[in-house]
Protein backbone atom coordinates (compact mmCIF):
# COMPACT_ATOMS: atom_id res chain seq x y z
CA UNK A 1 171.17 32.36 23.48
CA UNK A 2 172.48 34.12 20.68
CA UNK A 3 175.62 33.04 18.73
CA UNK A 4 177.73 36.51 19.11
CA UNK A 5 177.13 35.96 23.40
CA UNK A 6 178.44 32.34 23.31
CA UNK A 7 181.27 33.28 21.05
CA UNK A 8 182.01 36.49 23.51
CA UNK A 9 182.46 34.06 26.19
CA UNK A 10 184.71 31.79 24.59
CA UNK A 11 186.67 34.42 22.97
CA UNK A 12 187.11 35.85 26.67
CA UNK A 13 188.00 33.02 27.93
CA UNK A 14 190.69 32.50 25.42
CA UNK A 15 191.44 35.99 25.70
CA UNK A 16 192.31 35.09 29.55
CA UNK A 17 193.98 31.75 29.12
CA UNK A 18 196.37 33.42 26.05
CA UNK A 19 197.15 36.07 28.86
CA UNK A 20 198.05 33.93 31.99
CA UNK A 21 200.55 32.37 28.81
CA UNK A 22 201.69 35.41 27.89
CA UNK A 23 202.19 36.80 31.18
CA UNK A 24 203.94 33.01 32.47
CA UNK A 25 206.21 33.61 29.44
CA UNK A 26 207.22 37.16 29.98
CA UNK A 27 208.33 36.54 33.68
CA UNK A 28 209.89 33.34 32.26
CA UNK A 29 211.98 35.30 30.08
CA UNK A 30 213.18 38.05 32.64
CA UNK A 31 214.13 35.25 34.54
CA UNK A 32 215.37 33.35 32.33
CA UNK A 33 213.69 30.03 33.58
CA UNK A 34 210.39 29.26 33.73
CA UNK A 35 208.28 30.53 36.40
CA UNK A 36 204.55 29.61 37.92
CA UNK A 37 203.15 33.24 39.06
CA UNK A 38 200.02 33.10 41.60
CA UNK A 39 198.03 35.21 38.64
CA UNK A 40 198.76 32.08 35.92
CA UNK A 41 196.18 30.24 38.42
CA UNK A 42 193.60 32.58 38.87
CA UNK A 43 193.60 33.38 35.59
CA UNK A 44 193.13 29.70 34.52
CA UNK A 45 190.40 29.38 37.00
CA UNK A 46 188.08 32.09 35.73
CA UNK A 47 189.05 31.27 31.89
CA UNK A 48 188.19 27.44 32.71
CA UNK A 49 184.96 28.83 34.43
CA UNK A 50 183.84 30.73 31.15
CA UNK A 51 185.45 27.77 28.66
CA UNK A 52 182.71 25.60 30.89
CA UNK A 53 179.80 27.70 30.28
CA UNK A 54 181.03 28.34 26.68
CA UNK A 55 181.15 24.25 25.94
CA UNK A 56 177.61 23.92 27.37
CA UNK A 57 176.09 26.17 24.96
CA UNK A 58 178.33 24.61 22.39
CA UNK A 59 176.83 21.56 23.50
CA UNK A 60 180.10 20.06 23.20
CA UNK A 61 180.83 17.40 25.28
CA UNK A 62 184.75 17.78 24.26
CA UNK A 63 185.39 21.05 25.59
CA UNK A 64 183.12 20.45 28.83
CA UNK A 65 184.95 17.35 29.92
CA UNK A 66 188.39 19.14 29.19
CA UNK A 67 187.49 21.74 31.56
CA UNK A 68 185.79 19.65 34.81
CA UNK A 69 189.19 17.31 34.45
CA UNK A 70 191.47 20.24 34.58
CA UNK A 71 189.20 23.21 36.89
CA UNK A 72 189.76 21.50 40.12
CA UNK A 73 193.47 21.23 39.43
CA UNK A 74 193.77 24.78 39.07
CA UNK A 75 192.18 25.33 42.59
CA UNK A 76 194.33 23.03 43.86
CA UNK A 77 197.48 25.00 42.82
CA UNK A 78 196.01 28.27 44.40
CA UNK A 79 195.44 25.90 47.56
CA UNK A 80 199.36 25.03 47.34
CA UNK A 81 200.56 28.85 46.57
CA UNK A 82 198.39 29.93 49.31
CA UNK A 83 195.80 31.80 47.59
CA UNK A 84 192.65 29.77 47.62
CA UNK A 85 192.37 30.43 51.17
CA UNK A 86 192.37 34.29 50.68
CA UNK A 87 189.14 34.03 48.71
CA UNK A 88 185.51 34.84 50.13
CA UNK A 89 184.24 31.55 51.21
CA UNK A 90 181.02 32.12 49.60
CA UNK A 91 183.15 32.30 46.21
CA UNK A 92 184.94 28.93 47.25
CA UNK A 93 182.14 27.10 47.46
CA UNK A 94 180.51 28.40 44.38
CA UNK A 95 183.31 27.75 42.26
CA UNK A 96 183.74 24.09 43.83
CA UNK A 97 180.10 23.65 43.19
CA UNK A 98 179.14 25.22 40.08
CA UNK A 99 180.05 22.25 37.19
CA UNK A 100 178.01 19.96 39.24
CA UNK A 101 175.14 22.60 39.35
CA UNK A 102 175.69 23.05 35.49
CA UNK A 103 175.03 18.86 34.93
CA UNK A 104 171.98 18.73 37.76
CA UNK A 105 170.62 21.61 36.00
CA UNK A 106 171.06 20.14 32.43
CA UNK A 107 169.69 16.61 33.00
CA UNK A 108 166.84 17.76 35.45
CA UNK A 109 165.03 20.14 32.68
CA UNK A 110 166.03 17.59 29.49
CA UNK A 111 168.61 20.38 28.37
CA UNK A 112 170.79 16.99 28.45
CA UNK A 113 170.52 13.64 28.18
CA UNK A 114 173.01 11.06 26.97
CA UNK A 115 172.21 10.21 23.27
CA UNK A 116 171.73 14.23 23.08
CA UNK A 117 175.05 14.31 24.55
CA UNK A 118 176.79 11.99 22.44
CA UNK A 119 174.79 12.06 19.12
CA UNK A 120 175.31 15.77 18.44
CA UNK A 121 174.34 15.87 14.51
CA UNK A 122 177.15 19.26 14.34
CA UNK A 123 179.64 16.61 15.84
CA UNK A 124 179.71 13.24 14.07
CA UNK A 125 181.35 10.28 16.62
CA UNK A 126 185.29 10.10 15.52
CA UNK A 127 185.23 13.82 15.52
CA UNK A 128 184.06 13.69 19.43
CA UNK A 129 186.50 10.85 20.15
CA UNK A 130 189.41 12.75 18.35
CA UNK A 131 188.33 15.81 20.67
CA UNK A 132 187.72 13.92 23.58
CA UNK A 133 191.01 12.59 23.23
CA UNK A 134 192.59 15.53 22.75
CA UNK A 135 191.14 17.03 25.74
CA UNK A 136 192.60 14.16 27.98
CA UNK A 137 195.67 14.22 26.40
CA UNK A 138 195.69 18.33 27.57
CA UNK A 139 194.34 17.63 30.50
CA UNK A 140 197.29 15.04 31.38
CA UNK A 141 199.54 18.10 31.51
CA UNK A 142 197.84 19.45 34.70
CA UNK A 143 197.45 15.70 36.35
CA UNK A 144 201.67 15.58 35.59
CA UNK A 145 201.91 19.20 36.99
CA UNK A 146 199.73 18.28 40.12
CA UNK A 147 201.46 15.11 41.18
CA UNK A 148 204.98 16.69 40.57
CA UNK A 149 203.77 19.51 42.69
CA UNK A 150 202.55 17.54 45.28
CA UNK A 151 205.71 15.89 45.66
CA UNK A 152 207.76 19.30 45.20
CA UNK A 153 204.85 20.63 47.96
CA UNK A 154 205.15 24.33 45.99
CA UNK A 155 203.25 24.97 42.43
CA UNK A 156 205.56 24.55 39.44
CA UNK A 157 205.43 23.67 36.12
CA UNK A 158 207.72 21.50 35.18
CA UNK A 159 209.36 20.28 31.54
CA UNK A 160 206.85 17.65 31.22
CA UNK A 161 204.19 19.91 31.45
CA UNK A 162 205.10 21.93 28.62
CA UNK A 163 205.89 18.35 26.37
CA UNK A 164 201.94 17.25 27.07
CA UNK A 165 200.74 20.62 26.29
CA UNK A 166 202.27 21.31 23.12
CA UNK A 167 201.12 17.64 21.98
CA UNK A 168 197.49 18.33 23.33
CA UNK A 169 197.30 21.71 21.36
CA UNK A 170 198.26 19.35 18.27
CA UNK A 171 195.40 17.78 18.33
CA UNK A 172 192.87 19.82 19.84
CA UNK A 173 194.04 22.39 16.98
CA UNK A 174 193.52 19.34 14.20
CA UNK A 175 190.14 19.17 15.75
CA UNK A 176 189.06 23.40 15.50
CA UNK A 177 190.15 23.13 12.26
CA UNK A 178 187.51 20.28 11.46
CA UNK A 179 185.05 21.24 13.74
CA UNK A 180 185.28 25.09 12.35
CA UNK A 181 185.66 26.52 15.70
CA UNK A 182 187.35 30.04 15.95
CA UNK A 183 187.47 30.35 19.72
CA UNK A 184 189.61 27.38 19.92
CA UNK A 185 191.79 27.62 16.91
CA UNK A 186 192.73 31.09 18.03
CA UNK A 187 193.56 30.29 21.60
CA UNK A 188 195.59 26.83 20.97
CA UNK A 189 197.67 28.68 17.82
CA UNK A 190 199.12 31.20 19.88
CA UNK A 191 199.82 28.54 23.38
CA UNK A 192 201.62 26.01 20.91
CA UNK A 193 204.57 29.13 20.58
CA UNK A 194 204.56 29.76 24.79
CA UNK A 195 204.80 25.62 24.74
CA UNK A 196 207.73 25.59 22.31
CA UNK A 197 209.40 28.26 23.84
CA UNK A 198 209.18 27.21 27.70
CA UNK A 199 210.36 23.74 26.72
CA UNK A 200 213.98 25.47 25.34
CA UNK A 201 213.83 27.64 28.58
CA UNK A 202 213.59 24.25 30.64
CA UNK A 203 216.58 22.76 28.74
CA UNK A 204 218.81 25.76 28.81
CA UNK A 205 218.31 25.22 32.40
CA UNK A 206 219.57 21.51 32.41
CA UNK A 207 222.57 22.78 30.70
């Protein structure tokens, strides 16, 4: 596939995860607190979908793990707000099935295969560590948001959230700018000021 239709994808992508920010952030402001709108999830959920197939033609094991850890979290939330439910059930079961689809598909017609995986010549190993790392760090926002919803049994995102996420983008931006990649230097540059700015929202609320 041709560079300008992977980087299309992952530009949408960011495209759609910069908007469910921006829109979290407006309605945060107007209500001066932070809020968790049903379109932040749905958003995330197609932008995750698209970040997936972007990664695989990236080959980059980084951005693919990032996105399996965190895509089932986002249907969860929709599940909590009530949404998931309102989809077509053919759609469900896509949507729960399609990163496992992706992998079968991979390793079945030697697309994949481990030392492939791992061994990428464009990614040397302590750049895929520092990205892998990076990625769980991220992801550790939306296992923190999950549990605290679960307890709170509504979808919120709470101050720790916003504490993981700006620390993730840290270091998922250190590794764009090393790895040279525009799609995720451009989305994490513009989530590290909706970060920074939810976490003041969250203390003026403590106040």
């Amino acid at each position: 596939m041709s560079d300008w239709i992977v980087y299309s994808i992952g530009f949408t992508a960011q495209i759609l995860f910069s908007g469910r920010l921006l829109l979290q952030w407006l309605l945060s402001e107007k209500n001066k607190k932070s809020v968790t709108p049903v379109l932040f999830w749905k958003l995330s959920l197609l932008a995750s979908f698209l970040l997936f197939v972007y990664g695989y033609f990236r080959e980059d094991f980084a951005i693919m793990f990032g996105q399996t850890l965190t895509y089932f979290i986002y249907i969860r939330n929709l599940q909590l707000q009530g949404q998931w439910q309102k989809l077509h059930l053919f759609f469900r079961i896509f949507l729960f099935i399609f990163p496992v689809l992706i992998v079968i598909y991979s390793f079945n017609n030697n697309e994949y295969d481990l030392h492939k995986l791992f061994n990428n010549n464009a990614i040397p190993l302590w750049l895929l560590l520092l990205g892998t790392i990076a990625q769980i760090v991220f992801t550790l926002r939306f296992v923190y948001q999950w549990i605290y919803s679960e307890r709170k049994k509504e979808s919120t995102l709470p101050l720790g959230f916003w504490i993981l996420s700006l620390i993730g983008s840290s270091l998922i931006l250190s590794y764009a700018i090393i790895r040279k990649d525009p799609v995720l230097l451009a989305g994490h540059l513009f989530g590290a000021v909706v970060y920074i700015r939810n976490i003041f929202l969250h203390r003026n609320e403590l106040k």
